[in-house]
Protein backbone atom coordinates (compact mmCIF):
# COMPACT_ATOMS: atom_id res chain seq x y z
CA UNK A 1 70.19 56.45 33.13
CA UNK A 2 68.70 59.57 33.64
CA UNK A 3 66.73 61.92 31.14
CA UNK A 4 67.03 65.43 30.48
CA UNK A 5 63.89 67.05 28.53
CA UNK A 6 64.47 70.65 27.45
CA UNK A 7 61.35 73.17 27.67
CA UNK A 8 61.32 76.37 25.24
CA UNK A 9 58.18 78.67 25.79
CA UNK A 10 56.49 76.97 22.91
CA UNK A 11 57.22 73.68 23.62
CA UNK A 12 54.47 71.02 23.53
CA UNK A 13 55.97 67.64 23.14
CA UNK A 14 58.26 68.08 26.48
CA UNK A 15 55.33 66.24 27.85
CA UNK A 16 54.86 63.54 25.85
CA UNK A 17 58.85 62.52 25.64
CA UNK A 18 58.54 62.52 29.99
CA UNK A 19 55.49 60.10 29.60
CA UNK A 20 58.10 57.32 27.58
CA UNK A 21 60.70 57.94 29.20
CA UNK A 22 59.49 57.96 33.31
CA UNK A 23 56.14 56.51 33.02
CA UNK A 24 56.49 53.78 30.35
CA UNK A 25 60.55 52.77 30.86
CA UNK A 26 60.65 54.08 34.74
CA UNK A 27 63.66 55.79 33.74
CA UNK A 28 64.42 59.16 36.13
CA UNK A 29 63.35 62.21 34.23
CA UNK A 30 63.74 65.51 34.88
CA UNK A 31 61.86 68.99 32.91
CA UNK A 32 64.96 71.22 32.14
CA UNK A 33 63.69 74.68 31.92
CA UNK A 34 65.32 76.89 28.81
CA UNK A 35 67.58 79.14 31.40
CA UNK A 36 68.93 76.56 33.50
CA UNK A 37 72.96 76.47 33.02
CA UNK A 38 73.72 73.11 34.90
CA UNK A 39 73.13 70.22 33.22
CA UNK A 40 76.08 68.08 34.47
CA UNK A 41 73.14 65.22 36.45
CA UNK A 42 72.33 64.03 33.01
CA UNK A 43 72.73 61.28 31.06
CA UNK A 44 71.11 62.08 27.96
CA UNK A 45 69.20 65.42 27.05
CA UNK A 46 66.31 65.23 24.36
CA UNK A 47 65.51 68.66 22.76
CA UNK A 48 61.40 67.95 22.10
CA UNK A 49 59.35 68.77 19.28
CA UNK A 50 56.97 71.67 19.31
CA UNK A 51 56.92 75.82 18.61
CA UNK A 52 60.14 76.94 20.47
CA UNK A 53 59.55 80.56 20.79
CA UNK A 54 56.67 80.07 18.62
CA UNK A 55 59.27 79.89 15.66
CA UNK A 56 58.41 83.60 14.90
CA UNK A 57 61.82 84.22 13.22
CA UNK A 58 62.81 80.53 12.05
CA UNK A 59 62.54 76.96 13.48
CA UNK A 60 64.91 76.41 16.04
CA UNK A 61 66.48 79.59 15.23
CA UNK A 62 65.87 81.76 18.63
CA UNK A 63 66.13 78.45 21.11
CA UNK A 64 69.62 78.09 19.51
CA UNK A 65 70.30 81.58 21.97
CA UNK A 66 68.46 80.06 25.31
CA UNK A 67 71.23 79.41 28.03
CA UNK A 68 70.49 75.45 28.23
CA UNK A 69 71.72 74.86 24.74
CA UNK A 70 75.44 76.33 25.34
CA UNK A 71 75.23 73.97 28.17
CA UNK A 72 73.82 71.62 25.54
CA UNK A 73 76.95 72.04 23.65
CA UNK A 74 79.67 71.09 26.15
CA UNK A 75 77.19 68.05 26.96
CA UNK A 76 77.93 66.09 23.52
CA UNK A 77 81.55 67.13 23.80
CA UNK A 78 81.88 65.39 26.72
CA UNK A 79 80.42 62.11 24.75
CA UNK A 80 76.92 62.42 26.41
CA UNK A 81 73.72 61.53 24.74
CA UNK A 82 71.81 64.34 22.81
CA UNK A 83 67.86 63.52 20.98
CA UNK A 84 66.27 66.52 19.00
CA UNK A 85 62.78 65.38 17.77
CA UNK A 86 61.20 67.49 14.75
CA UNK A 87 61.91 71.13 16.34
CA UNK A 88 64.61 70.03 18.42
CA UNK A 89 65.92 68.49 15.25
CA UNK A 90 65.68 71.59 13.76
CA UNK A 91 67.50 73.22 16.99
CA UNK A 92 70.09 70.89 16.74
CA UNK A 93 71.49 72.25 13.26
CA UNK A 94 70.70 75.62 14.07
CA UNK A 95 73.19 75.46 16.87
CA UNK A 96 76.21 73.51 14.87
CA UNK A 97 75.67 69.63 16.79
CA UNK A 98 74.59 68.40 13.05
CA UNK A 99 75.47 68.98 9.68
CA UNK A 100 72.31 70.58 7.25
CA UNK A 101 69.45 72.42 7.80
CA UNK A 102 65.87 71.65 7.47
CA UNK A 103 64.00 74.05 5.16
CA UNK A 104 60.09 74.14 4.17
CA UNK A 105 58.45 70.85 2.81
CA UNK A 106 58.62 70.83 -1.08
CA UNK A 107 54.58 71.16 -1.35
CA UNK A 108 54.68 74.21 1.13
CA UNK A 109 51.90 72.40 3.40
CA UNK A 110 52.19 71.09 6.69
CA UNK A 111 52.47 67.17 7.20
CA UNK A 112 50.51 65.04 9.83
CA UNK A 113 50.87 61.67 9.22
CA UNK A 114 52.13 57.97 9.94
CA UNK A 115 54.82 57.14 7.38
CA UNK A 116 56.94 53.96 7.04
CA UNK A 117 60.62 54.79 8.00
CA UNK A 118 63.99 52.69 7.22
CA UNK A 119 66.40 51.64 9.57
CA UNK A 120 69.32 52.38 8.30
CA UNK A 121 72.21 51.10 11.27
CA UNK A 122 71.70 48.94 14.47
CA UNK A 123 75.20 49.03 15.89
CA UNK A 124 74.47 52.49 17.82
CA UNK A 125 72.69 52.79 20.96
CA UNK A 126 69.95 54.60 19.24
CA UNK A 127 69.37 51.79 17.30
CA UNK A 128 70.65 48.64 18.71
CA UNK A 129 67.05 47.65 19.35
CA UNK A 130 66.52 47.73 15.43
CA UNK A 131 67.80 44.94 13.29
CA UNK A 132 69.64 47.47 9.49
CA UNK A 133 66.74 47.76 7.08
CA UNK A 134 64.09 47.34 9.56
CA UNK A 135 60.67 49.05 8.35
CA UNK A 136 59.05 50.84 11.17
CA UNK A 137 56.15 52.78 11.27
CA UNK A 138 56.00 56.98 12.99
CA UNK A 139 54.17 59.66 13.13
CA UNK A 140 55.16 63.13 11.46
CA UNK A 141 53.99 66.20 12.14
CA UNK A 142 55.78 68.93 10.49
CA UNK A 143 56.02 72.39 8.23
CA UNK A 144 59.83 72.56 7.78
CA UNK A 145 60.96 68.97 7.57
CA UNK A 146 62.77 68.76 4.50
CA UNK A 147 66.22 68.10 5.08
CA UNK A 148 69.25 69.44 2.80
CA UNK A 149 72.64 69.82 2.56
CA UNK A 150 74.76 70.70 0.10
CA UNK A 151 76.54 68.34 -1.71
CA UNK A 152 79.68 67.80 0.42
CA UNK A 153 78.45 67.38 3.69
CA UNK A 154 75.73 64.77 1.73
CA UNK A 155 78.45 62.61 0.32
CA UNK A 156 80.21 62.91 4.05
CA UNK A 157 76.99 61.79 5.96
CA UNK A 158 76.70 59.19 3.58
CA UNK A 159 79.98 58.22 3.47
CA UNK A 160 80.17 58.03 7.25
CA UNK A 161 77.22 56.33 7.34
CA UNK A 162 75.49 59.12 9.57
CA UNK A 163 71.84 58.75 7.97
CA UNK A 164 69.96 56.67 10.35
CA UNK A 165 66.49 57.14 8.67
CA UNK A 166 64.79 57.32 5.18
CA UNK A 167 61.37 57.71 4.64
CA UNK A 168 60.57 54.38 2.35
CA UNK A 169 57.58 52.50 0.80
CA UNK A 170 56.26 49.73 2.76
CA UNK A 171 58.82 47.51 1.17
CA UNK A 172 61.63 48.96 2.07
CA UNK A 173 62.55 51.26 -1.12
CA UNK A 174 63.39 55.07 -0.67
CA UNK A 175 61.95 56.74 -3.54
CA UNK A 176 59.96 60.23 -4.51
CA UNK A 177 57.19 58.44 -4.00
CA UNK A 178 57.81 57.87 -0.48
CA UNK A 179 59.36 60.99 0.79
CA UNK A 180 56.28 63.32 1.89
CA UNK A 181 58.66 66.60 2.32
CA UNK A 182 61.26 66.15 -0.47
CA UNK A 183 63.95 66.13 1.86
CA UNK A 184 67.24 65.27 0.53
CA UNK A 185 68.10 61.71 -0.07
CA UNK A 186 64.74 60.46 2.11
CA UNK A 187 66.85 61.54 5.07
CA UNK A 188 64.41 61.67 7.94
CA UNK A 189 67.74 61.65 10.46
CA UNK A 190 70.68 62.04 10.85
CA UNK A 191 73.81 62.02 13.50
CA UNK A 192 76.92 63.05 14.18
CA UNK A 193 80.57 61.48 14.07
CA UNK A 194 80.21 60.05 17.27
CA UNK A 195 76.92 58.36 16.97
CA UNK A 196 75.57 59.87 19.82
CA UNK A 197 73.80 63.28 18.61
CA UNK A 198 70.54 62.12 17.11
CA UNK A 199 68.53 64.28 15.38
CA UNK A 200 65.09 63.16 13.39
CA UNK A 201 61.65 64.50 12.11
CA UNK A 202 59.45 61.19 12.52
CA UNK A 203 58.15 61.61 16.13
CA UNK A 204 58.88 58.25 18.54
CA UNK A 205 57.55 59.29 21.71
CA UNK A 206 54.24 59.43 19.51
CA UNK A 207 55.03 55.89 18.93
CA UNK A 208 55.80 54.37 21.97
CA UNK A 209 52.44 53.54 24.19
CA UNK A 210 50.63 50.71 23.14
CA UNK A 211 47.16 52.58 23.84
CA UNK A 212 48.18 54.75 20.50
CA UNK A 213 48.23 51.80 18.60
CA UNK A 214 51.86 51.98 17.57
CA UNK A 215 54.94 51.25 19.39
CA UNK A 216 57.69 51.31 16.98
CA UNK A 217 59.29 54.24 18.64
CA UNK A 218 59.68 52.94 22.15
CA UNK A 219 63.00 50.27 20.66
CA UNK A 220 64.63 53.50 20.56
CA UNK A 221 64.70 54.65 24.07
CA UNK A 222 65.45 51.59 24.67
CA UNK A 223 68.14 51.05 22.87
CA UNK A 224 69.50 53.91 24.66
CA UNK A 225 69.98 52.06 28.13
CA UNK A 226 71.12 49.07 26.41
């Protein structure tokens, strides 16, 4: 198995993705600079979170233009693995891989936090480490994390069963109360038809080292090689 991370200018989570992913699961990991055009020695390719040309003009929506991410493209069609965290999220509708967009958070503020999230499936490799309804705890760290879509692709994802995270309550329940960005639904992400394009706002490489505190994001990187 062998990891691609994608680096923007603007980028600062590249780092912390190659730390899970080489360090903690020994997996081979390579940086994949935003003008490369060959990305064919991959396995999987994770889009990181961070500032991705400093989102001057929108999130995600200048990286959508960088080189890699037409190469990003053909990747998924060819059934390969694709992982956008937060920003890469954010890149990942921008350039058409999933359905929605993420807009500002309904108070306007940035989030940092630790939030209870909802498993929602275990029978995809991004998941298989979960058990469904699993309650796991990640971080967030976000200004445009609320998730929407109009009402038609919302009654697709969920009738496809594409949501693979809610924000929820201790307990389980997705409710206002627990959804810190208003986004649509609690979705807090999302893939495509195939099961194999991820994209979510909770950060798990933030989650994944034991000297954090918090390893609920490491089952999904491993899931991956399962």
């Amino acid at each position: 198995m062998k990891f691609g991370i994608v680096v923007f200018p603007g980028s600062n989570c590249d780092r912390d993705v190659a730390h899970v992913t080489h360090n903690l699961l020994g997996y081979s990991t390579r940086m994949v600079w935003h003008q490369e055009t060959d990305i064919s020695d991959l396995d999987v390719v994770v889009i990181p979170g961070g500032f991705s040309y400093g989102d001057y003009l929108r999130c995600g929506a200048i990286a959508q233009f960088s080189p890699v991410m037409r190469q990003v493209v053909e990747f998924a069609k060819l059934g390969k693995f694709v992982l956008g965290i937060c920003n890469g999220f954010q890149v990942l509708t921008e350039i058409g891989l999933l359905p929605g967009a993420l807009i500002r958070n309904r108070d306007l503020h940035f989030i940092c936090d630790r939030l209870p999230v909802k498993v929602e499936r275990s029978d995809l490799s991004w998941t298989s480490a979960y058990s469904v309804g699993q309650v796991i705890t990640l971080p967030i760290a976000h200004g445009e994390g609320r998730y929407y879509a109009d009402a038609d692709t919302l009654k697709s994802l969920e009738d496809n069963q594409q949501v693979l995270f809610r924000y929820c309550t201790v307990t389980g329940e997705a409710n206002d109360t627990s959804n810190p960005n208003g986004s649509i639904n609690n979705i807090a992400g999302v893939c495509d038809r195939t099961g194999k394009v991820l994209g979510m706002m909770p950060h798990p490489e933030r989650a994944s080292d034991s000297l954090l505190g918090y390893t609920d994001g490491l089952s999904l990187f491993l899931g991956i090689s399962q």
